[in-house]
PDB file of N, CA and C in Angstrom:
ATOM      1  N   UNK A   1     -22.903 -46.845  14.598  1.00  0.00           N
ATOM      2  CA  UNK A   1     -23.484 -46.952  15.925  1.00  0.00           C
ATOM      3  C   UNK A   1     -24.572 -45.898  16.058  1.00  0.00           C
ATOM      4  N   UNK A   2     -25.905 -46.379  16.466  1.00  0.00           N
ATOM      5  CA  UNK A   2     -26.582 -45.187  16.457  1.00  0.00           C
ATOM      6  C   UNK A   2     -26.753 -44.640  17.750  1.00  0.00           C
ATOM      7  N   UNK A   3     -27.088 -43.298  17.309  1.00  0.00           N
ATOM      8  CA  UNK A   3     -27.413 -42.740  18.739  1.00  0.00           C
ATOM      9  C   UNK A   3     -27.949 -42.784  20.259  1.00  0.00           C
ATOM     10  N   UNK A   4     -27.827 -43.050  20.798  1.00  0.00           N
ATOM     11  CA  UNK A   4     -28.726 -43.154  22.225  1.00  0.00           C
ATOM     12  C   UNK A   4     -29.851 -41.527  21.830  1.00  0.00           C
ATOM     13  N   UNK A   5     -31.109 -42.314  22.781  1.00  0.00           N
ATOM     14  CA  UNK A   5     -31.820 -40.894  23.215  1.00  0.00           C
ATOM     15  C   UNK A   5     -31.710 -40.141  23.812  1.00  0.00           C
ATOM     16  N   UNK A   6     -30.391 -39.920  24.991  1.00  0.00           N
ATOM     17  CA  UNK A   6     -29.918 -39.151  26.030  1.00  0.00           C
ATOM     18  C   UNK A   6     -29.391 -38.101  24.778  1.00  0.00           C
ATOM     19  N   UNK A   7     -28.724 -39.040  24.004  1.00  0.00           N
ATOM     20  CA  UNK A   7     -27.310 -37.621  22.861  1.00  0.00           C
ATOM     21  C   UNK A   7     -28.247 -37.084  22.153  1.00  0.00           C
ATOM     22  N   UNK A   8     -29.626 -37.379  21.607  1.00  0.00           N
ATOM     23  CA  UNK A   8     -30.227 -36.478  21.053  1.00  0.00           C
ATOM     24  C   UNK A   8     -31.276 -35.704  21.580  1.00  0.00           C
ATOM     25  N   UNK A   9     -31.694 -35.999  22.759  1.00  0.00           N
ATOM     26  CA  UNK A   9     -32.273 -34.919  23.563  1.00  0.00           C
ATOM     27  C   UNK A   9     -31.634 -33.890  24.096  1.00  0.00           C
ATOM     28  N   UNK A  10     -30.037 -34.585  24.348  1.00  0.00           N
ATOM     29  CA  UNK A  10     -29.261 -33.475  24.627  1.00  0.00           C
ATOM     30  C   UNK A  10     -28.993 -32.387  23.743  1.00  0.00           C
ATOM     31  N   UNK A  11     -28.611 -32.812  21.980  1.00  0.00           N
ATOM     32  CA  UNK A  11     -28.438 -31.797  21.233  1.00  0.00           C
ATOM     33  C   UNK A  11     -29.420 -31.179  20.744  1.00  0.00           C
ATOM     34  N   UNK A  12     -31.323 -31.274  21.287  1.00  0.00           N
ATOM     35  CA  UNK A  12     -32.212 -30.265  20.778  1.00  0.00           C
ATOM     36  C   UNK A  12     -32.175 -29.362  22.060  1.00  0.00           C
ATOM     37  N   UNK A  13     -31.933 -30.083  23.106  1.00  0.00           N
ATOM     38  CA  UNK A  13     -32.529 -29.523  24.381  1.00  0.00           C
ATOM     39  C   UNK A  13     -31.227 -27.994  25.257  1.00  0.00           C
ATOM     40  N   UNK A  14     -30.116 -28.617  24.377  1.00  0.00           N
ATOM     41  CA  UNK A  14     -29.019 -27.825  25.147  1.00  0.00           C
ATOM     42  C   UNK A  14     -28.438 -26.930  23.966  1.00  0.00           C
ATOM     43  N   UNK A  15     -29.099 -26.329  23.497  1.00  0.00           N
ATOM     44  CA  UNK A  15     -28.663 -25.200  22.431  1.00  0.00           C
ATOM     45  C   UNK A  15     -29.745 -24.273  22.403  1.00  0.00           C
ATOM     46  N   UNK A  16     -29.331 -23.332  23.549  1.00  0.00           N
ATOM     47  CA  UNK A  16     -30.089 -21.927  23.426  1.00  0.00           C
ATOM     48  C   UNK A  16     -29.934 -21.137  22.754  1.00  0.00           C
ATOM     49  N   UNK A  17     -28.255 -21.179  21.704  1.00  0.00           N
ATOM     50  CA  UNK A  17     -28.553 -20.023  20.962  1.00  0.00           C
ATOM     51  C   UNK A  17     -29.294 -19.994  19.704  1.00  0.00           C
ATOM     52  N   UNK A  18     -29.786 -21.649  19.746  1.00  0.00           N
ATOM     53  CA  UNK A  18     -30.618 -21.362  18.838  1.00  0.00           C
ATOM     54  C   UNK A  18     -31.854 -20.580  18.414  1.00  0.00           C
ATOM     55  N   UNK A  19     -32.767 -20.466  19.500  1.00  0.00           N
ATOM     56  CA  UNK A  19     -33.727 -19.752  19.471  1.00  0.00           C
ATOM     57  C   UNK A  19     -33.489 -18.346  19.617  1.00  0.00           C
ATOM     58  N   UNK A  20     -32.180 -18.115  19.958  1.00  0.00           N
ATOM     59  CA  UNK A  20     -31.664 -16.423  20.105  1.00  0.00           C
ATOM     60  C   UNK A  20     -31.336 -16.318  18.853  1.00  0.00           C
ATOM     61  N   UNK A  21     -30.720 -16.809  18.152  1.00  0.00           N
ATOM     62  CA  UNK A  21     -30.358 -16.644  16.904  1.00  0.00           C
ATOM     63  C   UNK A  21     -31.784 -16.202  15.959  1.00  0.00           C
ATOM     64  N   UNK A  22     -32.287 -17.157  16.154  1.00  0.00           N
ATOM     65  CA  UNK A  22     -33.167 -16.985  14.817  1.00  0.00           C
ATOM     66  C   UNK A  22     -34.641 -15.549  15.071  1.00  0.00           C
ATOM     67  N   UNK A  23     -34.390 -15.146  16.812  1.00  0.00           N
ATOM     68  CA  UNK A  23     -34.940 -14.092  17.053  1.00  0.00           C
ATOM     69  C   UNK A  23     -34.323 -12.728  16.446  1.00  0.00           C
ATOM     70  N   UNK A  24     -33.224 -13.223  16.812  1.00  0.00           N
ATOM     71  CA  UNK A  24     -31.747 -12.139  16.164  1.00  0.00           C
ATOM     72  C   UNK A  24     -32.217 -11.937  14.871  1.00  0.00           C
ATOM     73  N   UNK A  25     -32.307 -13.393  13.781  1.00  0.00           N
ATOM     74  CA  UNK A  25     -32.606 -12.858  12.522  1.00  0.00           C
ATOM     75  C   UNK A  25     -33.706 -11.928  12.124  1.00  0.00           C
ATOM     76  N   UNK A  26     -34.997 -12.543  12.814  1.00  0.00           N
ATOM     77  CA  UNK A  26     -35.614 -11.763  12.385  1.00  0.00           C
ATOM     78  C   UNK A  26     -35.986 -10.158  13.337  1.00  0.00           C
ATOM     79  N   UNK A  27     -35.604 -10.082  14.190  1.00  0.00           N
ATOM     80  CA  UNK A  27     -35.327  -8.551  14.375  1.00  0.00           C
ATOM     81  C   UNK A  27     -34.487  -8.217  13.003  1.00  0.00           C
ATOM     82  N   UNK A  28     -33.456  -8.382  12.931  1.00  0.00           N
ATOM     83  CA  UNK A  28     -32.318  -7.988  11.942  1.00  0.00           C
ATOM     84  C   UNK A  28     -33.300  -7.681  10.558  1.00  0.00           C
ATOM     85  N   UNK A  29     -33.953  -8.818  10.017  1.00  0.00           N
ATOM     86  CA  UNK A  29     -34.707  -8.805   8.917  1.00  0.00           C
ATOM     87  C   UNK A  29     -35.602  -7.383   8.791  1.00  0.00           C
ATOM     88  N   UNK A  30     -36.032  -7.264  10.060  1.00  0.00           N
ATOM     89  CA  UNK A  30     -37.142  -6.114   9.844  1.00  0.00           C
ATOM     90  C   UNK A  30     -36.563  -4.806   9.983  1.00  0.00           C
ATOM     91  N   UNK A  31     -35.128  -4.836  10.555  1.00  0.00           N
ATOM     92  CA  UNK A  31     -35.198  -3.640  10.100  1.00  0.00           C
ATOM     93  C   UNK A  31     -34.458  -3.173   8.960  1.00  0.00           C
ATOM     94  N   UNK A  32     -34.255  -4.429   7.988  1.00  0.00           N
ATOM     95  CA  UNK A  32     -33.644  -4.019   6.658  1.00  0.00           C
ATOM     96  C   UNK A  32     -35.032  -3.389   5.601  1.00  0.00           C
ATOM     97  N   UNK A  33     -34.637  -2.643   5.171  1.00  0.00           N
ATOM     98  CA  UNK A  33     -35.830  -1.961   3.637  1.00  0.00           C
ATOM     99  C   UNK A  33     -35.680  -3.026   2.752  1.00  0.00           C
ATOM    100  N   UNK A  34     -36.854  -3.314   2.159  1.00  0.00           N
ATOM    101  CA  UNK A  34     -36.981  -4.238   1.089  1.00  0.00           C
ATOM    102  C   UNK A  34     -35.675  -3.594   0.151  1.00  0.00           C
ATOM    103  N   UNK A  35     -35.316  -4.661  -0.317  1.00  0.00           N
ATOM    104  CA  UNK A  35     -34.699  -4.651  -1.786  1.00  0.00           C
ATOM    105  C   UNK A  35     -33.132  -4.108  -1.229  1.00  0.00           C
ATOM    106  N   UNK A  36     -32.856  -4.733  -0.214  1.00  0.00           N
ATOM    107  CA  UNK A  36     -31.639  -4.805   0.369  1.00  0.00           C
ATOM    108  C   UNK A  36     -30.637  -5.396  -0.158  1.00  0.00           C
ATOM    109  N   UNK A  37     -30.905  -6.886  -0.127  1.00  0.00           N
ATOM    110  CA  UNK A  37     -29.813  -7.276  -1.148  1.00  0.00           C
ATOM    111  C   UNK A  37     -29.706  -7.571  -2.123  1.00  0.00           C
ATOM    112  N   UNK A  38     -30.585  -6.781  -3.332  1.00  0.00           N
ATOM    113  CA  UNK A  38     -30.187  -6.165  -4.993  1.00  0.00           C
ATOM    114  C   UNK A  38     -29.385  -5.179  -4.763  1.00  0.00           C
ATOM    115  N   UNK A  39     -29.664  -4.377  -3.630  1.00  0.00           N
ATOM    116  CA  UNK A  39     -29.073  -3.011  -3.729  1.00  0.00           C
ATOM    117  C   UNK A  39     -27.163  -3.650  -3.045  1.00  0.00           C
ATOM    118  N   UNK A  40     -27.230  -4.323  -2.100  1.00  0.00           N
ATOM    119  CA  UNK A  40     -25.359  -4.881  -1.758  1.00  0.00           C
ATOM    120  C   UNK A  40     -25.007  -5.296  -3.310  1.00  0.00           C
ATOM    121  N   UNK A  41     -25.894  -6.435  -3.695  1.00  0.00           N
ATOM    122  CA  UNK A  41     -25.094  -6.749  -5.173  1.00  0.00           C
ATOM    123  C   UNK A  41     -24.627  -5.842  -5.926  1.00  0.00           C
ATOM    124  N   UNK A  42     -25.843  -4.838  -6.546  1.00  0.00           N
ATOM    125  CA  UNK A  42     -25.460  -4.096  -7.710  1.00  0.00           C
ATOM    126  C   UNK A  42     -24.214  -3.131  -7.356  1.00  0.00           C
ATOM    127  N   UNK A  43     -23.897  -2.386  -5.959  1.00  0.00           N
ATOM    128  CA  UNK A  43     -22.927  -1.738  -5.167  1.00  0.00           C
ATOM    129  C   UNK A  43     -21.741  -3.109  -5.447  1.00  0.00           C
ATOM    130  N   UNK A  44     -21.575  -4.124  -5.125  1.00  0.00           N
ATOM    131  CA  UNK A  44     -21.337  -5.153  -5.175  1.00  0.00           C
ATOM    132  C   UNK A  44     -20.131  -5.031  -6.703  1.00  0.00           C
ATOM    133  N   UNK A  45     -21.119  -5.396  -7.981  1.00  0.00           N
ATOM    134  CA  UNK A  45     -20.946  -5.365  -9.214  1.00  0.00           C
ATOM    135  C   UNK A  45     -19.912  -4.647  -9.724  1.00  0.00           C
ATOM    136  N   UNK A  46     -20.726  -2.702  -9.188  1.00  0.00           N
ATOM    137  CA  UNK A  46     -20.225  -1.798  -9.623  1.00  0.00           C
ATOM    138  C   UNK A  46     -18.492  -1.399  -8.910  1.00  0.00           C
ATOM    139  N   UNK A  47     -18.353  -1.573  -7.945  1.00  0.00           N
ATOM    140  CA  UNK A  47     -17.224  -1.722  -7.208  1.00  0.00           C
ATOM    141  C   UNK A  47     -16.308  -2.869  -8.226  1.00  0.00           C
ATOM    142  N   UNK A  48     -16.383  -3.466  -8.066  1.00  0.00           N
ATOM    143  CA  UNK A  48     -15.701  -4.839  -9.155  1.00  0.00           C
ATOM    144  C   UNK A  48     -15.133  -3.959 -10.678  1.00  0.00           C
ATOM    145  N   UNK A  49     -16.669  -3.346 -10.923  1.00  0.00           N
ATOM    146  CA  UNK A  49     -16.009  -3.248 -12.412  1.00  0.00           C
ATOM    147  C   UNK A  49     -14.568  -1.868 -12.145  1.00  0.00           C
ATOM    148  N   UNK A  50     -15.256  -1.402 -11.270  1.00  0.00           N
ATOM    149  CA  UNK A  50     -13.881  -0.094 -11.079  1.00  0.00           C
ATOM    150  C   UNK A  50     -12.444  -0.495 -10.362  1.00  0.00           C
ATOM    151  N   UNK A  51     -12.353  -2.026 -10.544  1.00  0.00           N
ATOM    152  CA  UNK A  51     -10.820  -2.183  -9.552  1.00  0.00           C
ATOM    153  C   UNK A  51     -10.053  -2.448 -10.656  1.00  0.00           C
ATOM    154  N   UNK A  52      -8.932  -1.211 -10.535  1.00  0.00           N
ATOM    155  CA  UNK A  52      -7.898  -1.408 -11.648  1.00  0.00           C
ATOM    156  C   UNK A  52      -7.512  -3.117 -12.097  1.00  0.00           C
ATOM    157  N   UNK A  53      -7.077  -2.878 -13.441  1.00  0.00           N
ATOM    158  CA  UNK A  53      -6.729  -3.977 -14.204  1.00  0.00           C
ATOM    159  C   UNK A  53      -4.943  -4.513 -14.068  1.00  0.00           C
ATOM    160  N   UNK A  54      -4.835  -5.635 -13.875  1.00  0.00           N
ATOM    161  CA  UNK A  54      -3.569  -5.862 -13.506  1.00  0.00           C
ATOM    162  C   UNK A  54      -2.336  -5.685 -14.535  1.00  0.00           C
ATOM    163  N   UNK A  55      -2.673  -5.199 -15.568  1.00  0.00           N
ATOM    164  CA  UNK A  55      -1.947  -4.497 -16.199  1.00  0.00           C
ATOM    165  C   UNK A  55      -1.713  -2.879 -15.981  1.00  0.00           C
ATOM    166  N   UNK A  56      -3.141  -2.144 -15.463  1.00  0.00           N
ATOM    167  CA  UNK A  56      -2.256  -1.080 -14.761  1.00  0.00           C
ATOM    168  C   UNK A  56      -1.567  -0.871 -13.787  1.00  0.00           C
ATOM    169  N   UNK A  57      -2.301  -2.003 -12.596  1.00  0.00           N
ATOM    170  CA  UNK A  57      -1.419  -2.138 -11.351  1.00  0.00           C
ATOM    171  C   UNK A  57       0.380  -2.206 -11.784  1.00  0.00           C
ATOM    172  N   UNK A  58       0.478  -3.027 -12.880  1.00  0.00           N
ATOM    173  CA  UNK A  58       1.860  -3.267 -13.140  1.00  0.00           C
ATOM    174  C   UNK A  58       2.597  -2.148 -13.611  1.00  0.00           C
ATOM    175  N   UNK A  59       2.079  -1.160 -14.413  1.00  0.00           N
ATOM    176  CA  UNK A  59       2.227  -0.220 -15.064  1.00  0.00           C
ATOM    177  C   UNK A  59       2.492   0.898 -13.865  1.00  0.00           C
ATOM    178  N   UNK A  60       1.834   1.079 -12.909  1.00  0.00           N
ATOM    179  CA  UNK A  60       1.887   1.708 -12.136  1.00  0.00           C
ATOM    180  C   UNK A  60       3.155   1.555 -11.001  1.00  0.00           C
ATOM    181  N   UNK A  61       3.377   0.332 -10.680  1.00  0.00           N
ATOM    182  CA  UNK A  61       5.026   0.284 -10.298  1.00  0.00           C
ATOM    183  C   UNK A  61       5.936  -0.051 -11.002  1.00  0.00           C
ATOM    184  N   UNK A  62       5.785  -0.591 -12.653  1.00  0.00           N
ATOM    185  CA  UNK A  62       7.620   0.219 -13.216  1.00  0.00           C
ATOM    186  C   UNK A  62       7.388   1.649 -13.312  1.00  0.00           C
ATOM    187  N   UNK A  63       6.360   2.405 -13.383  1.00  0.00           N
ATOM    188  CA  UNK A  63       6.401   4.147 -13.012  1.00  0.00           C
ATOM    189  C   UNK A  63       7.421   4.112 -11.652  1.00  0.00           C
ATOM    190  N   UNK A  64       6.635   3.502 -10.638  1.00  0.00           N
ATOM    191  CA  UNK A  64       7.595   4.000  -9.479  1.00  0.00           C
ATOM    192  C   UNK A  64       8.655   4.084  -9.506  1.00  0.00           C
ATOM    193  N   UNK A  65       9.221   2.585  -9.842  1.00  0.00           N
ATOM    194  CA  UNK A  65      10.382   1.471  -9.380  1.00  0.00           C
ATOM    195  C   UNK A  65      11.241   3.150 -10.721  1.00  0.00           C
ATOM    196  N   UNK A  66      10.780   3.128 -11.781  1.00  0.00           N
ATOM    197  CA  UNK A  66      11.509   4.506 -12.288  1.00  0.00           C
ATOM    198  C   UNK A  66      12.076   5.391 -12.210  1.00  0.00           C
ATOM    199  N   UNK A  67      10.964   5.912 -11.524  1.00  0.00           N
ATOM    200  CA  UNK A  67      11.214   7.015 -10.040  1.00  0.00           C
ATOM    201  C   UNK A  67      12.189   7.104  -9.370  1.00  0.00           C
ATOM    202  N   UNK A  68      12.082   5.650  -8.352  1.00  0.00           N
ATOM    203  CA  UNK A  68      12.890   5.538  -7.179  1.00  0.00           C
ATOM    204  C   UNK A  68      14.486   4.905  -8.126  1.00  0.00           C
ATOM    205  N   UNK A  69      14.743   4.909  -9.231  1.00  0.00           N
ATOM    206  CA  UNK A  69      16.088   4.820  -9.851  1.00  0.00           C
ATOM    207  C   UNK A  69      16.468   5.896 -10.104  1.00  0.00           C
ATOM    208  N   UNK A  70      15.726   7.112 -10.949  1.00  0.00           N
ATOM    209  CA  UNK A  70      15.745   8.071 -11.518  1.00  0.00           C
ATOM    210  C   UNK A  70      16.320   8.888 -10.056  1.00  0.00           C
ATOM    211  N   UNK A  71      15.890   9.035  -9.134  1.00  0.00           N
ATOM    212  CA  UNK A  71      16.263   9.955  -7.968  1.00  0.00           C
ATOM    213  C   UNK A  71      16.973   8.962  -7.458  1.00  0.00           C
ATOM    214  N   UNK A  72      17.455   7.725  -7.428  1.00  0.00           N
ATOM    215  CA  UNK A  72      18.614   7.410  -7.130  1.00  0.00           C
ATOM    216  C   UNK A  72      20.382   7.962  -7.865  1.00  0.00           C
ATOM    217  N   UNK A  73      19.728   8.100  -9.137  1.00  0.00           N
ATOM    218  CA  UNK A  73      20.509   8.883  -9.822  1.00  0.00           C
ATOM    219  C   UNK A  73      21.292  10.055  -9.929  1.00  0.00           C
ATOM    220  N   UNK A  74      19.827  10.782  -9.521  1.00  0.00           N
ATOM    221  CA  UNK A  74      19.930  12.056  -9.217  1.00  0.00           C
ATOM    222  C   UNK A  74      21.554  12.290  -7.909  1.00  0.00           C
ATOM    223  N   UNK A  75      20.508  11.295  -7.154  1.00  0.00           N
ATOM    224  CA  UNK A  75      21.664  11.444  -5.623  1.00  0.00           C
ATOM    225  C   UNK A  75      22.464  10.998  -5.953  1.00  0.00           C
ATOM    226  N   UNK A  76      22.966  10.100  -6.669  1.00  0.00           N
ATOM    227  CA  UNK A  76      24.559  10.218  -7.136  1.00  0.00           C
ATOM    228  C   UNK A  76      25.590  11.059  -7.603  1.00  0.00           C
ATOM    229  N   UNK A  77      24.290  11.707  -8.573  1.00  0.00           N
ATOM    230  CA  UNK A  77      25.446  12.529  -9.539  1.00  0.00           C
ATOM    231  C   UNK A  77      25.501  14.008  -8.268  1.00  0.00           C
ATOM    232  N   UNK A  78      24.741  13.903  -7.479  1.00  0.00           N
ATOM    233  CA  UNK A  78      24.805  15.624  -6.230  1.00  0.00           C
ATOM    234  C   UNK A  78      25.890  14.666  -5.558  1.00  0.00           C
ATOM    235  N   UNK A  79      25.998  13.583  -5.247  1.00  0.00           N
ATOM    236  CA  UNK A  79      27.200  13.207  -4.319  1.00  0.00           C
ATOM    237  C   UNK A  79      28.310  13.441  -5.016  1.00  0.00           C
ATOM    238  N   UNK A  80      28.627  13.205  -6.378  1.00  0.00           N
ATOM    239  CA  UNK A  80      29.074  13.316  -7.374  1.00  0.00           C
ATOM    240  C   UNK A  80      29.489  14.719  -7.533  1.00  0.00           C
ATOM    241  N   UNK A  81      29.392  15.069  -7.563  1.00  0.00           N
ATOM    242  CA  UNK A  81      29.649  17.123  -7.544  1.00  0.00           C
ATOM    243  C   UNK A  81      29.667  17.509  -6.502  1.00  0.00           C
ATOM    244  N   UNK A  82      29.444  17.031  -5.387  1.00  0.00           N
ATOM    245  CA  UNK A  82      29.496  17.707  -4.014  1.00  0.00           C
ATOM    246  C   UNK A  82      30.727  17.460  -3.804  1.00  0.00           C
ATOM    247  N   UNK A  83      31.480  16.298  -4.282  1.00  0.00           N
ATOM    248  CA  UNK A  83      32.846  15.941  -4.088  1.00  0.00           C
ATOM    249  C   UNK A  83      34.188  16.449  -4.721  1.00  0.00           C
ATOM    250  N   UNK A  84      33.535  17.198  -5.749  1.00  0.00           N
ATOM    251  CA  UNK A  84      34.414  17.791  -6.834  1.00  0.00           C
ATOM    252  C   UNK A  84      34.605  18.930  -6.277  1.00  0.00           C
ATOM    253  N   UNK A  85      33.332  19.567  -6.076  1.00  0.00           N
ATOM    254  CA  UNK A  85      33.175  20.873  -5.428  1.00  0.00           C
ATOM    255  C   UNK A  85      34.074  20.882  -3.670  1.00  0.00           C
ATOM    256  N   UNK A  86      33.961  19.557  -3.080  1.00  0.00           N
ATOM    257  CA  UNK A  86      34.631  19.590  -1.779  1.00  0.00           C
ATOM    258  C   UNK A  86      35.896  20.199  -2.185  1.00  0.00           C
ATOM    259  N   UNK A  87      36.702  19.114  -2.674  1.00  0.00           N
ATOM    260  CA  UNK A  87      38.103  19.318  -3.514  1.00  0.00           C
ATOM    261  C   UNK A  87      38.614  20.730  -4.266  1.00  0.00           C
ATOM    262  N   UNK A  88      37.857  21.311  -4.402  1.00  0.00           N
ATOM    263  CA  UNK A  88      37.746  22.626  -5.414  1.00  0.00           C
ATOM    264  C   UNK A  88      38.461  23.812  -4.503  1.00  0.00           C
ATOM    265  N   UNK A  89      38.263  24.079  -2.977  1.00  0.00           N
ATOM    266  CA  UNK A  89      38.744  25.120  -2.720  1.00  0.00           C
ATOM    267  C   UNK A  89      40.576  24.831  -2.669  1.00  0.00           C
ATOM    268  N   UNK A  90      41.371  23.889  -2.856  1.00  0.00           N
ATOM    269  CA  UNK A  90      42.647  23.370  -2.845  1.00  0.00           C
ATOM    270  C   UNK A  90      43.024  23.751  -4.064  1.00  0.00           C
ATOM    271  N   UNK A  91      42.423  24.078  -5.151  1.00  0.00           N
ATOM    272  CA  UNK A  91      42.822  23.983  -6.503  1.00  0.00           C
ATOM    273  C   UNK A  91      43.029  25.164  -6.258  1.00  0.00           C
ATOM    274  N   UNK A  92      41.615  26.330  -5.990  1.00  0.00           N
ATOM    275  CA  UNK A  92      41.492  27.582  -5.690  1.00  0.00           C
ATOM    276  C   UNK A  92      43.048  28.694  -4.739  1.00  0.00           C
ATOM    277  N   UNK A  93      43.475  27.499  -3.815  1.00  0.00           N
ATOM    278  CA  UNK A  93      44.410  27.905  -3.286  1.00  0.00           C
ATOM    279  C   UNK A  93      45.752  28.168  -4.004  1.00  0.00           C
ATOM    280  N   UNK A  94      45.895  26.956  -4.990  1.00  0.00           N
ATOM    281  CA  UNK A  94      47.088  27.015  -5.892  1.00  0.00           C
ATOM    282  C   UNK A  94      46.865  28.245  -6.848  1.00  0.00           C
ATOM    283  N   UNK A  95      46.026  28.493  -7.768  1.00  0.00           N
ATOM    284  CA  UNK A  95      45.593  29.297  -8.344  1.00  0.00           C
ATOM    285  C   UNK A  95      45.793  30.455  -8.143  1.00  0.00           C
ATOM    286  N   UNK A  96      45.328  30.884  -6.757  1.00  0.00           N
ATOM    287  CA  UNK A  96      45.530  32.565  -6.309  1.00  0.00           C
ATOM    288  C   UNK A  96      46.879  32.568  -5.540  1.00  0.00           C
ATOM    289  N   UNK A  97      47.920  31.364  -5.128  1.00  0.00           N
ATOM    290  CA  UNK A  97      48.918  31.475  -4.657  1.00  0.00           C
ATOM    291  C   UNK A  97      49.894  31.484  -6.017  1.00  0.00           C
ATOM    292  N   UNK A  98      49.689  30.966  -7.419  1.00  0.00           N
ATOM    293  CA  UNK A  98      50.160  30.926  -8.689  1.00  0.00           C
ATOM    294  C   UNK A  98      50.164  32.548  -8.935  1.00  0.00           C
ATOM    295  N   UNK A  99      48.785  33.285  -8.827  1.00  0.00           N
ATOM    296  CA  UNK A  99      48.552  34.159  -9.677  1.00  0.00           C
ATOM    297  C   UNK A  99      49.341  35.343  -8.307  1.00  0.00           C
ATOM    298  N   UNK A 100      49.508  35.413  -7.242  1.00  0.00           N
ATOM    299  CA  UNK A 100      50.260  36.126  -6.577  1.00  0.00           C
ATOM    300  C   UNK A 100      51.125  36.367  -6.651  1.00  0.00           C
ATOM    301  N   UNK A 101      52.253  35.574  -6.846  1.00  0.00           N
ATOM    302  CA  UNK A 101      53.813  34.879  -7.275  1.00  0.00           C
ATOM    303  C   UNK A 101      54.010  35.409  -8.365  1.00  0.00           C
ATOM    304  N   UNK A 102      54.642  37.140  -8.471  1.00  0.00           N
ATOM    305  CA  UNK A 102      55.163  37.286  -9.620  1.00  0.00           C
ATOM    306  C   UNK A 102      55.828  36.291 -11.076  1.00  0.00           C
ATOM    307  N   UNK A 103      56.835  35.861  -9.739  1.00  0.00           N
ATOM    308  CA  UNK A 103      57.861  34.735 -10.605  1.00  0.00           C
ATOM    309  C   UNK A 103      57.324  34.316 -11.671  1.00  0.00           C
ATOM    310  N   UNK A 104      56.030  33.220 -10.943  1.00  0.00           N
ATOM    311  CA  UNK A 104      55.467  32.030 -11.299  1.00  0.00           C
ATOM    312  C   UNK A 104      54.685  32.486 -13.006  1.00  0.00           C
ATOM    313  N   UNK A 105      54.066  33.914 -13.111  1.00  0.00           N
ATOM    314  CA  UNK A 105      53.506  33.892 -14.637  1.00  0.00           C
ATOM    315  C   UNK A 105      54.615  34.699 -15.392  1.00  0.00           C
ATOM    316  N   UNK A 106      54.575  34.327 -16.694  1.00  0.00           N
ATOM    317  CA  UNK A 106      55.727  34.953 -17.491  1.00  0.00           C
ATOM    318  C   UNK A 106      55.722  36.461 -18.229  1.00  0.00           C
TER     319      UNK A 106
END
């Protein structure tokens, strides 16, 4: 179906931002320095080549994930001895109540 002339007078006639726009651009244009966008690319490029490789990314969290086992560890074995050590002054009691007690050594 083709268009009527009302729908296409309407869509040159009722779009102001067009002419704002393309004023926009070229303000915008002028106040860029020549050789603007060689200079985004090559920034562009060089950024790229420096983003780690997904083999170190990987490398870099079994380091962590290491870590966060290794000091899981850790906190075990201090829970681990903190508990021995809780228990410890009871032993201590027998001991110096043993070693008091004539009787008790021969």
């Amino acid at each position: 179906m083709p268009e009527s002339s009302y729908v296409s007078i309407i869509n040159r006639t009722m779009k102001p931002e067009s002419p704002s726009w393309s004023l926009l651009n070229q303000h915008a244009a002028s106040c860029l320095r020549p050789g603007f966008a060689g200079r985004v690319l090559r920034a562009a490029r060089q950024s790229a080549e420096t983003i780690p490789s997904l083999f170190s990314q990987f490398a870099v969290g079994v380091a962590t994930a290491a870590l966060c086992f290794g000091a899981l560890a850790v906190l075990a074995m201090h829970q681990t001895a903190s508990a021995a050590v809780a228990s410890q002054p009871g032993w201590q009691e027998i001991a110096s109540a043993s070693n008091a007690d004539p009787g008790l050594n021969p």
